[in-house]
Protein backbone atom coordinates (compact mmCIF):
# COMPACT_ATOMS: atom_id res chain seq x y z
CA UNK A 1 -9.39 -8.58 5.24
CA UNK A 2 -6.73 -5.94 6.31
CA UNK A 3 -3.24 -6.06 4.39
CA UNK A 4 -0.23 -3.95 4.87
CA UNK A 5 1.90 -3.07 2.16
CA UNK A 6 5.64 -1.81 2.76
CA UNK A 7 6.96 0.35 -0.12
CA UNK A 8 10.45 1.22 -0.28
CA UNK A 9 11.42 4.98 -0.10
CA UNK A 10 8.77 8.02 1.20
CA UNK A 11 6.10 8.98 -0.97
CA UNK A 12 4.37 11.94 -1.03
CA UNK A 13 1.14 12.76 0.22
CA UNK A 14 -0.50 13.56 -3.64
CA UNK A 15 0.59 10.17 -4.32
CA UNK A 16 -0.40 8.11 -1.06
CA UNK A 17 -3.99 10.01 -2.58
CA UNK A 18 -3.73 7.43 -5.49
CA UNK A 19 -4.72 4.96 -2.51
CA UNK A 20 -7.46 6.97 -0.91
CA UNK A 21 -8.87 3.41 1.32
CA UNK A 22 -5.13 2.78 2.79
CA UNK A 23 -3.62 4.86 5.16
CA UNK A 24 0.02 5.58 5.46
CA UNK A 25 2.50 5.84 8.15
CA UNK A 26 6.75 6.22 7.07
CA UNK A 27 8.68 4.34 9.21
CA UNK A 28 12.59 4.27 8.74
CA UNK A 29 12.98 5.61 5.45
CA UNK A 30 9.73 3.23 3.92
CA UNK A 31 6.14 4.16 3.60
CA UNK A 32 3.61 1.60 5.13
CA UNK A 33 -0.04 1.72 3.49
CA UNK A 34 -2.54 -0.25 5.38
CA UNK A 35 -6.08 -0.71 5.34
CA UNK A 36 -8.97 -2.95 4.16
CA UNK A 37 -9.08 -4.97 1.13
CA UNK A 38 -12.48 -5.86 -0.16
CA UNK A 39 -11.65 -8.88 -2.19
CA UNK A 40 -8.77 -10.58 -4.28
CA UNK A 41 -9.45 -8.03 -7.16
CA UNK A 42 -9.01 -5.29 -5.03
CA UNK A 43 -5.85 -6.66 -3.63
CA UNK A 44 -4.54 -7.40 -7.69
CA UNK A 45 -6.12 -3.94 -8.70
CA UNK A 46 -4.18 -1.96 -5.63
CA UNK A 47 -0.75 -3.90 -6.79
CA UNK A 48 -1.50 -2.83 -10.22
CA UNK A 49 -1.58 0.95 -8.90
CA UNK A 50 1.50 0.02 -7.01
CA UNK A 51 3.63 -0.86 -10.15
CA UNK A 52 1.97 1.53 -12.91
CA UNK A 53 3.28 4.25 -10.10
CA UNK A 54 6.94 2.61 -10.36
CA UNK A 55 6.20 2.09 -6.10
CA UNK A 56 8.78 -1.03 -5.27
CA UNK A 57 6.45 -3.43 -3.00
CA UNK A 58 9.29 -4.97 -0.45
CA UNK A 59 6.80 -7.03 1.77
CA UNK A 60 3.07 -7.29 1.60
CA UNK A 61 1.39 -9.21 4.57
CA UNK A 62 -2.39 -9.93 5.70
CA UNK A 63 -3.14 -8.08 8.90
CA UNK A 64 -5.06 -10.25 11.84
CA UNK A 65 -8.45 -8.85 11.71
């Protein structure tokens, strides 16, 4: 599975690091971080980085393979 995850705001490059297996593109003033996700605890364990970083998920989607 592929997901895409649209955080509000930039974020820096030491902190799109936290997420070494997504990569990250900013498009109009939000950071997209894409990329595979193993399993449904990966996707709950990569949320979990999401909010213990204060990172505001807006929209979260499953990518056609």
């Amino acid at each position: 599975m592929r997901y895409e995850f649209r955080v509000e705001g930039r974020i820096s490059r030491t902190l799109a690091e936290v997420f070494p297996e997504l990569d990250q593109v900013t498009v109009r003033g939000q950071t997209l971080l894409y990329g595979p996700v193993i399993d449904e605890a990966h996707l709950y364990g990569l949320l979990a980085r999401f909010q213990s970083l204060c990172l505001r998920v807006v929209e979260m989607r499953q990518l056609p393979d």
